[in-house]
Protein backbone atom coordinates (compact mmCIF):
# COMPACT_ATOMS: atom_id res chain seq x y z
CA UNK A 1 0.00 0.00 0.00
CA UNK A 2 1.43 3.55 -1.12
CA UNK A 3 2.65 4.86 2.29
CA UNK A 4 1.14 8.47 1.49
CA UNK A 5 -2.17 6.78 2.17
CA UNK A 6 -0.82 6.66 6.00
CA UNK A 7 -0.70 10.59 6.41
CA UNK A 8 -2.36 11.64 8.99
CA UNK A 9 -2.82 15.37 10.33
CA UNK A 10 -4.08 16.01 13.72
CA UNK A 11 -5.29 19.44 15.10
CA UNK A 12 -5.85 19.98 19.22
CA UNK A 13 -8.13 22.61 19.47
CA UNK A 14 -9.58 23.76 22.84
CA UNK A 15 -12.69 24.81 23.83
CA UNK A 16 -13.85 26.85 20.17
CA UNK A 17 -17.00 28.39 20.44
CA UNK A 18 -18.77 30.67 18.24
CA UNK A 19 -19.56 34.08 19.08
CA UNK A 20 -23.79 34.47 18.56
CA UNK A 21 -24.09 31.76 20.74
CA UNK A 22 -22.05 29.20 22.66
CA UNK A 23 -21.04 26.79 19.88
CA UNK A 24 -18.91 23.75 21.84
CA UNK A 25 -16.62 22.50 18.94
CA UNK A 26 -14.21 19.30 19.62
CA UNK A 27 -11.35 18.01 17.16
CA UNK A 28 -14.15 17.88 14.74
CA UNK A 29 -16.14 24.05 14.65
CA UNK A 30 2.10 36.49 -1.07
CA UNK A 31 3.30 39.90 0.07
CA UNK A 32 0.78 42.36 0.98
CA UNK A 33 0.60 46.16 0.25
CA UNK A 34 0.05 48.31 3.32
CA UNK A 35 -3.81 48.89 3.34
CA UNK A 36 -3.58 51.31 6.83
CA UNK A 37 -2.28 54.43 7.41
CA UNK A 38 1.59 55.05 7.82
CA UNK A 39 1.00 56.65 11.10
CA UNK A 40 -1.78 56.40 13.51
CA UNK A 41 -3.57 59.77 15.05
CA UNK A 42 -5.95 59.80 18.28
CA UNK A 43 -8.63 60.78 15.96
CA UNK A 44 -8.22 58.35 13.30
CA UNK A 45 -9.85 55.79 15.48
CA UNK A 46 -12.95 57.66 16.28
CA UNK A 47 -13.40 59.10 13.32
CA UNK A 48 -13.68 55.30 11.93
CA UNK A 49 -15.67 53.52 14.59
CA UNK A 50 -18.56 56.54 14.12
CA UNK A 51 -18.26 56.17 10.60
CA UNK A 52 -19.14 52.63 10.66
CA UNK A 53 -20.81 51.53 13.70
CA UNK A 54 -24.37 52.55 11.95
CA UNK A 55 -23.31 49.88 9.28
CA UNK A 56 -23.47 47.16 11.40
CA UNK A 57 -27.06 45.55 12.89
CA UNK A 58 -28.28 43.56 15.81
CA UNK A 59 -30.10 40.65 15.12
CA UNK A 60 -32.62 38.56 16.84
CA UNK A 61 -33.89 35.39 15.61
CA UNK A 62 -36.70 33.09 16.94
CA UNK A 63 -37.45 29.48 16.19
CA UNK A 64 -40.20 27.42 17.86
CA UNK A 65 -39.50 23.98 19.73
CA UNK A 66 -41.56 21.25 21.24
CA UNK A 67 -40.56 19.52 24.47
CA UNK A 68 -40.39 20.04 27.92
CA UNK A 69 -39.50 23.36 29.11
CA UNK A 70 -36.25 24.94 30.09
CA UNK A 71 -35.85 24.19 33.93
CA UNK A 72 -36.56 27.70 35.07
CA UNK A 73 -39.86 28.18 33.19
CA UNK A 74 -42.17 28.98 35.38
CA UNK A 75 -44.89 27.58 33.64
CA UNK A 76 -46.20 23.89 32.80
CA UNK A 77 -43.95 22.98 35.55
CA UNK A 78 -45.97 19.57 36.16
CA UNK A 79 -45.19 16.88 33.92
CA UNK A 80 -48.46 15.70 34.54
CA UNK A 81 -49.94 18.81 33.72
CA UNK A 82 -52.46 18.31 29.95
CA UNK A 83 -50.11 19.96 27.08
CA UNK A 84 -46.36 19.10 28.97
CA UNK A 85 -43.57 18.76 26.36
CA UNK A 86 -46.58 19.86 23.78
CA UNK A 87 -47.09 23.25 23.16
CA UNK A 88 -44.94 25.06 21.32
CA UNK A 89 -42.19 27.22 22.82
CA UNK A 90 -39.95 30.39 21.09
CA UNK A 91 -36.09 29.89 21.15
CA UNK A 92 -34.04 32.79 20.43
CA UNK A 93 -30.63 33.71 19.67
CA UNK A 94 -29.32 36.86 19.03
CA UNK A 95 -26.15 38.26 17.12
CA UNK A 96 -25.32 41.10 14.62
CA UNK A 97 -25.09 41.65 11.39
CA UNK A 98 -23.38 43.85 8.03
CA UNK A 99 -24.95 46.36 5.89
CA UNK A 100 -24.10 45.32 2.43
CA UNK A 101 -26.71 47.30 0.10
CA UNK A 102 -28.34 50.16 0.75
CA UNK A 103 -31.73 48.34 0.17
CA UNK A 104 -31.22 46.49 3.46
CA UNK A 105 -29.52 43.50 2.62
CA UNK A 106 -27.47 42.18 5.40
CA UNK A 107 -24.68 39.88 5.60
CA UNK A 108 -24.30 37.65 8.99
CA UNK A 109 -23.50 34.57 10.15
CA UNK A 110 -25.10 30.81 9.70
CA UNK A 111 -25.62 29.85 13.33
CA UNK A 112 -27.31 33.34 14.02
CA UNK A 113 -30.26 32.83 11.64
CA UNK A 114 -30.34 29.12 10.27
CA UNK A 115 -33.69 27.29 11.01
CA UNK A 116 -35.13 30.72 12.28
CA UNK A 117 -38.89 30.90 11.66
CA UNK A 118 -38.62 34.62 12.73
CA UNK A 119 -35.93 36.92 11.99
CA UNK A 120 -35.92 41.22 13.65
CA UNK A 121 -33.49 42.94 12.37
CA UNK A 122 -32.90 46.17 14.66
CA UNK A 123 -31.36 49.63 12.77
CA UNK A 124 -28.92 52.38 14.18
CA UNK A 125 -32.28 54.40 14.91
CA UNK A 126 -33.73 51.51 16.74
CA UNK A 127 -36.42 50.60 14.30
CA UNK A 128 -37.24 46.91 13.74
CA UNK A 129 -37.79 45.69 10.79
CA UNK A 130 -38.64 41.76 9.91
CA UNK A 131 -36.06 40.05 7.66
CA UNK A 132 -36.10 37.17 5.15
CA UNK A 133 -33.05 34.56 4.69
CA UNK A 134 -31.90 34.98 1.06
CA UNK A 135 -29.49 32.01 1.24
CA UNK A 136 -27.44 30.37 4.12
CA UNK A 137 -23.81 28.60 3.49
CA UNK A 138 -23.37 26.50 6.63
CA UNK A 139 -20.62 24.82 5.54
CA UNK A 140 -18.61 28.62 6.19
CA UNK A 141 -21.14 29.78 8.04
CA UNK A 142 -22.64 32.77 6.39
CA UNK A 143 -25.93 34.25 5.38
CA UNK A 144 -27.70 36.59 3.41
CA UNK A 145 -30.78 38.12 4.71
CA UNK A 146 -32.89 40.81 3.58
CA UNK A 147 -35.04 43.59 5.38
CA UNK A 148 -38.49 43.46 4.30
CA UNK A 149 -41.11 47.02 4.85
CA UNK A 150 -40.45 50.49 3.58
CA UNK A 151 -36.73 50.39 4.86
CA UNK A 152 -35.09 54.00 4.63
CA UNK A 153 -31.96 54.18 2.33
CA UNK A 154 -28.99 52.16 4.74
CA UNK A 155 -25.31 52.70 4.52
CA UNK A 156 -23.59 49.64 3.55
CA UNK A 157 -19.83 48.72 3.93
CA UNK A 158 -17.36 48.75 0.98
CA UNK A 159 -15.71 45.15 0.99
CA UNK A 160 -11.98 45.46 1.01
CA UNK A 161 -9.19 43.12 -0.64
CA UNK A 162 -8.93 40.81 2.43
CA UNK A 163 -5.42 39.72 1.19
CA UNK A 164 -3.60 42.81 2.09
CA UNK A 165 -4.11 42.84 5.73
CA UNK A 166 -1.03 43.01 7.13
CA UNK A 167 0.34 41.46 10.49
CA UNK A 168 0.21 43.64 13.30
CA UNK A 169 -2.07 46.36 11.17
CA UNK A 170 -5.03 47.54 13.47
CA UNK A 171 -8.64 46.72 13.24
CA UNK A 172 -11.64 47.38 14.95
CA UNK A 173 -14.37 44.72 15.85
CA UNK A 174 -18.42 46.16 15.99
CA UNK A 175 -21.25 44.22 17.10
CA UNK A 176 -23.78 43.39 19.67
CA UNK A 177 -21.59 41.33 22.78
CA UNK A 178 -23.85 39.67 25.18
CA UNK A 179 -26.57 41.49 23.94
CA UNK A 180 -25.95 44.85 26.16
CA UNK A 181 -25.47 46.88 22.41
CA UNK A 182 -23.69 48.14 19.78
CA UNK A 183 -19.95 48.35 20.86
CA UNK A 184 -16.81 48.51 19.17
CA UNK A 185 -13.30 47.00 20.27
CA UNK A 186 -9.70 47.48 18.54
CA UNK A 187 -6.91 44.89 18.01
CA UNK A 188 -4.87 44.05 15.51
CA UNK A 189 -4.45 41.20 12.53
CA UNK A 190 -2.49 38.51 14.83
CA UNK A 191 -2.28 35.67 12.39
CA UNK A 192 -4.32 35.06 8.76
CA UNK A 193 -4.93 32.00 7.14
CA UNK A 194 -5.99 30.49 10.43
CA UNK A 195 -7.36 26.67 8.91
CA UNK A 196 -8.07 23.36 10.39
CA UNK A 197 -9.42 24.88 13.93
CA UNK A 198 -12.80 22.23 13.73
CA UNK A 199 -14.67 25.21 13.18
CA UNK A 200 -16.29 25.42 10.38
CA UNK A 201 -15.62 23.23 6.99
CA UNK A 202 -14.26 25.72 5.05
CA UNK A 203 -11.54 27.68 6.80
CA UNK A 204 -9.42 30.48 6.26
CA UNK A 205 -9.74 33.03 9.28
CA UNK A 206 -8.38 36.21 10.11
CA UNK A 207 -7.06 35.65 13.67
CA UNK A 208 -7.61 39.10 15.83
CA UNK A 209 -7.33 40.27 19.67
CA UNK A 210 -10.02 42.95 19.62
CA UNK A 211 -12.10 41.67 22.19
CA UNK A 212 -14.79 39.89 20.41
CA UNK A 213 -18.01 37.60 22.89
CA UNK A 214 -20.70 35.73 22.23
CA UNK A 215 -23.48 38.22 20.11
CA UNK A 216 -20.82 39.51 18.24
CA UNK A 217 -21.59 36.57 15.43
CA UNK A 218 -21.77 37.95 11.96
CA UNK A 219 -20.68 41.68 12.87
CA UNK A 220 -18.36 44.06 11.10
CA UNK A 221 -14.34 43.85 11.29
CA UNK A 222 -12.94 46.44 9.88
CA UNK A 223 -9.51 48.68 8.65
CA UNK A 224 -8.73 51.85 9.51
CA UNK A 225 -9.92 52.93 6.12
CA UNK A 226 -13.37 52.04 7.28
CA UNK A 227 -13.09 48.91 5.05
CA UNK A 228 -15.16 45.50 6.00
CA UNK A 229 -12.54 43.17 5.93
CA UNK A 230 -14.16 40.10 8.03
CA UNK A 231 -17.04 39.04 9.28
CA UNK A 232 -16.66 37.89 12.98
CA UNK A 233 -17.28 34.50 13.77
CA UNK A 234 -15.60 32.17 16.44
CA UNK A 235 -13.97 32.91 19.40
CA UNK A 236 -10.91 30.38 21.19
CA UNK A 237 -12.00 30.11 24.82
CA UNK A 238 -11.62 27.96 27.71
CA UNK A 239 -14.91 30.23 29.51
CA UNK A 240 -16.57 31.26 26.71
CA UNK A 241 -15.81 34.68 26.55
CA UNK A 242 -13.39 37.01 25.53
CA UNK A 243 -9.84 35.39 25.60
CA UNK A 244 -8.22 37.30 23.35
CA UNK A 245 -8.59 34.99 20.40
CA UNK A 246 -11.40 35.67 17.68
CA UNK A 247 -11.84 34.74 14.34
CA UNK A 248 -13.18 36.46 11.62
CA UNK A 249 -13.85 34.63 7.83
CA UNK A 250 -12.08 37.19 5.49
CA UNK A 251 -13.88 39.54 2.69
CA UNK A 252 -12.19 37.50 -0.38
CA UNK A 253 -14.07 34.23 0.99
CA UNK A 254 -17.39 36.16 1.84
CA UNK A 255 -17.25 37.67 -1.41
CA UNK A 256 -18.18 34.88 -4.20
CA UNK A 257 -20.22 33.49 -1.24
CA UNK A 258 -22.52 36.18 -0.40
CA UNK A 259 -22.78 36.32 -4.95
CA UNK A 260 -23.81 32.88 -4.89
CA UNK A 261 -26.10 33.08 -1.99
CA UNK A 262 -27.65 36.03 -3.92
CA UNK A 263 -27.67 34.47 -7.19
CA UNK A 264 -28.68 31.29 -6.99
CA UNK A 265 -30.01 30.82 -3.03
CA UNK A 266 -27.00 28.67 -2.46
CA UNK A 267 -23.29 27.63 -2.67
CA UNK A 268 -22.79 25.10 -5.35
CA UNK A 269 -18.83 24.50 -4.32
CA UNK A 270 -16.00 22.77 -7.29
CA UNK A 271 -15.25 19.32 -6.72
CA UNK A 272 -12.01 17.44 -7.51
CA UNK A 273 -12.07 14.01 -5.69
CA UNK A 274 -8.78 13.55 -3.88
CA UNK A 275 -7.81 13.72 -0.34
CA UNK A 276 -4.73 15.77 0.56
CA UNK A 277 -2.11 16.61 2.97
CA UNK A 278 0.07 20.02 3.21
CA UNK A 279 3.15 19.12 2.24
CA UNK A 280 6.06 18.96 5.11
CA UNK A 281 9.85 19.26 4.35
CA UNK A 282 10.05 16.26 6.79
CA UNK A 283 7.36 14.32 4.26
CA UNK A 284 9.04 15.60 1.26
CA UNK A 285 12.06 14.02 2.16
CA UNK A 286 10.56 10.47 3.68
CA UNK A 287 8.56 10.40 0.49
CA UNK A 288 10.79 11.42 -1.65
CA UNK A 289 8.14 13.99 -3.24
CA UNK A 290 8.67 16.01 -5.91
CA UNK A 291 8.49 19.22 -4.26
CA UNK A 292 9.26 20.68 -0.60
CA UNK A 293 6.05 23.14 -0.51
CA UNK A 294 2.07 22.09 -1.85
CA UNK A 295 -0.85 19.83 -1.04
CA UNK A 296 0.31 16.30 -1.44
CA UNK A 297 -2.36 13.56 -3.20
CA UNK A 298 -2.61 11.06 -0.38
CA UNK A 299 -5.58 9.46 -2.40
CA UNK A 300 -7.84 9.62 -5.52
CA UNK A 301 -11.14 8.90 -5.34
CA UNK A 302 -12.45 6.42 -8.70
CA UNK A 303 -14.43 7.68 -11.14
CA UNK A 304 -13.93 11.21 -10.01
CA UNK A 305 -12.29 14.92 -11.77
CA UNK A 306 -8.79 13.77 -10.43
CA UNK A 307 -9.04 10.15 -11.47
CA UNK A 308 -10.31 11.36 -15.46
CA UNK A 309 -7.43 14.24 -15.07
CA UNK A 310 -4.81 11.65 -14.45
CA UNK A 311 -4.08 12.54 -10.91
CA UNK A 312 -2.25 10.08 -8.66
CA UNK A 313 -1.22 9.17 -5.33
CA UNK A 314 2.07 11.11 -4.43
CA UNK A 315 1.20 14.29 -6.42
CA UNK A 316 2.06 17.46 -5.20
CA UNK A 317 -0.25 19.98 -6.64
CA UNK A 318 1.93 23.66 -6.04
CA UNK A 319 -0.47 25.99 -8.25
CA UNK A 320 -4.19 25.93 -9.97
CA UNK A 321 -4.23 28.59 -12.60
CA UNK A 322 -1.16 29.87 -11.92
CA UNK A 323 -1.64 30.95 -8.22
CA UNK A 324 0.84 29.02 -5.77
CA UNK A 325 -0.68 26.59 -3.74
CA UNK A 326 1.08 26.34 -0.07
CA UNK A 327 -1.07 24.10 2.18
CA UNK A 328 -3.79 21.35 1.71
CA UNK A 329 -6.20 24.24 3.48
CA UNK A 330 -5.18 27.09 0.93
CA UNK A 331 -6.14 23.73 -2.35
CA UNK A 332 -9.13 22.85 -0.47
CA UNK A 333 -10.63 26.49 -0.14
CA UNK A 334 -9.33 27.64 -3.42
CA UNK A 335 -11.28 24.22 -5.64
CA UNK A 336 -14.53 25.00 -3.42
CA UNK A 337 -14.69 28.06 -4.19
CA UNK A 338 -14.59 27.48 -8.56
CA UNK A 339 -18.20 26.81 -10.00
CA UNK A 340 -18.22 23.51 -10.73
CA UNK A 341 -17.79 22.52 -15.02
CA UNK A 342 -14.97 24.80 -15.04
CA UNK A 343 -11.65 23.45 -16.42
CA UNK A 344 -8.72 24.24 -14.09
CA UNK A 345 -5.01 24.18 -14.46
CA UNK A 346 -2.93 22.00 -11.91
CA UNK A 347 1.18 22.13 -11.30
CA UNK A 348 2.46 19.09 -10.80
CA UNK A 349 5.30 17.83 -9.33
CA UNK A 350 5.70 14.02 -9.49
CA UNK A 351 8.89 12.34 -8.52
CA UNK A 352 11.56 14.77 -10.32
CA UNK A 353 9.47 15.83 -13.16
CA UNK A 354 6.89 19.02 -13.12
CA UNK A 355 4.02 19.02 -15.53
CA UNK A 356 0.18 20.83 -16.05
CA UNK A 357 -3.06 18.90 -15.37
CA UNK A 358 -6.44 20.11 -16.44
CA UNK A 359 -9.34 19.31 -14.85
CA UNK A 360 -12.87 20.07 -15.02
CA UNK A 361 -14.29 20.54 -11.63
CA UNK A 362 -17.79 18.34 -10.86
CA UNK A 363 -20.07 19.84 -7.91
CA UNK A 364 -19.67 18.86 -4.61
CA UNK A 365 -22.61 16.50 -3.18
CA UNK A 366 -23.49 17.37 0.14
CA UNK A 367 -22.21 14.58 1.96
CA UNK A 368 -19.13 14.39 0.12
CA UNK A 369 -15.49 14.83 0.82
CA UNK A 370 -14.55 18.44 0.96
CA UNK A 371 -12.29 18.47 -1.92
């Protein structure tokens, strides 16, 4: 048996939880330009955060259960009581949300308003106004909603290029933390590219220290420019709150997500059909693969894009249409997020010979693998 097959990568993630409500995850939830100013003034900051802050929304949603009732509800208290466990109850949840449009579409997260049956969106002014789900993408956790009424004209973010964020640059997180309203935080970028926490499917997370809690699901980070450049989704917390860890999925994923979701009601995500592995210098030299940097081909699936394409075990894929490929994480996002029937170009490095591969993406069934 080809020893790639053995490969085996193993994340320890502690107590992840996401950030509209507590969301217990276990092992299973190139250069940049400088996008910020080249000095920082005591007004700069304010100046932003009031720009903004009417931008972002508070959102309740509302779903109702059947069962018995929460232990402090005072009422129906007797099991024996007629209509125990059988009348209908409200559960709600509550996070924020992005201005996108000026017509009221907002952009927020999955968990805050999947398998809602009522959905309140709440304005700077304080008006509520009900709100439809245009399309949900659980697998990254997003959704698109949309005010419904006579909504006044809103003032939407611009979306920034997520990819020049810089380490260290400072941001500023706005949403609706434990519910007690709109408040804004500052940080900075610590990390990007966070993947394989066990948070979501799809991952490729801005990493952050503005103080971010649970409510603050699906609100606004943003530059100093005034720029959305994540959504906020996940914290890293042994308490649940605020440990100076947050997550946020970056504008240049949200983007062809939130089009989708708006187009066509939901993500229909390129699929290759081979499982991979980021390729190791210490793997690159036990295997003796073909290149040091890449997502390795631990297996291909029969009958699928990679087995037509000519793909095999061993593999390292290092670019699809010309854009370097670094990790398994960077292949998987970057294939899910091509419509599938499209042809794609793969580098290949096998043994001590590079070559091209085309392939023409199929979709990706619900339950399959993610690649």
């Amino acid at each position: 048996m080809n020893p790639v097959r053995h490969i085996i990568a193993a994340v320890a993630a502690v107590g992840l939880v996401g950030t509209g409500f507590v969301l217990h995850s276990g092992a299973g939830h190139a250069n940049a330009a400088p996008s910020m100013p080249t000095s920082i003034t005591d007004a700069s900051i304010p100046d932003v955060a009031e720009r903004v802050v009417d931008s972002v929304v508070n959102i309740s949603a509302a779903t109702a259960v059947r069962g018995a009732p929460a232990a402090n509800d005072p009422f129906f208290t007797d099991p024996d009581s007629p209509g125990f466990g059988r009348t209908p109850r409200r559960q709600g949840s509550k996070g924020s949300g992005v201005i996108v449009t000026s017509g009221g579409r907002i952009l927020t997260n999955a968990h805050v308003v999947n398998g809602a049956d009522e959905i309140i969106v709440t304005i700077a002014d304080g008006t509520d106004f009900p709100a439809k789900v245009v399309g949900i993408d659980p697998k990254a956790d997003l959704a698109v909603i949309q005010l419904k009424g006579k909504i006044p004209t809103l003032k939407p973010l611009v979306l920034a290029d997520s990819n020049t964020l810089r380490l260290g640059e400072v941001v500023l997180a706005i949403g609706d933390p434990f519910g007690v309203g709109k408040s804004v935080t500052m940080g900075i970028v610590s990390a990007k590219g966070r993947g394989n926490m066990g948070i979501e499917e799809y991952e490729d997370f801005i990493q952050t220290d503005a103080a971010i809690n649970p409510g603050n699901s699906g609100g606004a980070l943003v530059n100093l420019k005034g720029e959305l450049v994540g959504i906020n989704t996940a914290i890293a917390s042994k308490s649940g709150g605020y440990a100076g860890i947050g997550f946020a999925i970056p504008t240049n994923m949200v983007k062809p997500i939130m089009q989708m979701l708006v187009t066509d009601g939901k993500v229909s995500r390129g699929y290759l059909g081979v499982n991979i592995a980021t390729v190791t210098t210490q793997l690159a030299t036990e295997h003796k693969l073909g290149a040091t940097r890449g997502a390795l081909v631990a297996n291909v699936q029969p009958n699928s894009p990679a087995s037509k394409a000519g793909l095999t075990e061993g593999d390292v894929i290092t670019a699809i249409n010309g854009t370097e490929i670094r990790s398994g994480d960077a292949f998987r996002n970057t294939v899910a997020m091509i419509r599938p029937g499209t042809t794609i170009e793969l580098a290949v490095a096998r043994n001590a010979s590079k070559t091209v591969i085309k392939a023409k993406l199929g979709e990706l069934p619900e339950e399959a693998p993610r690649r």
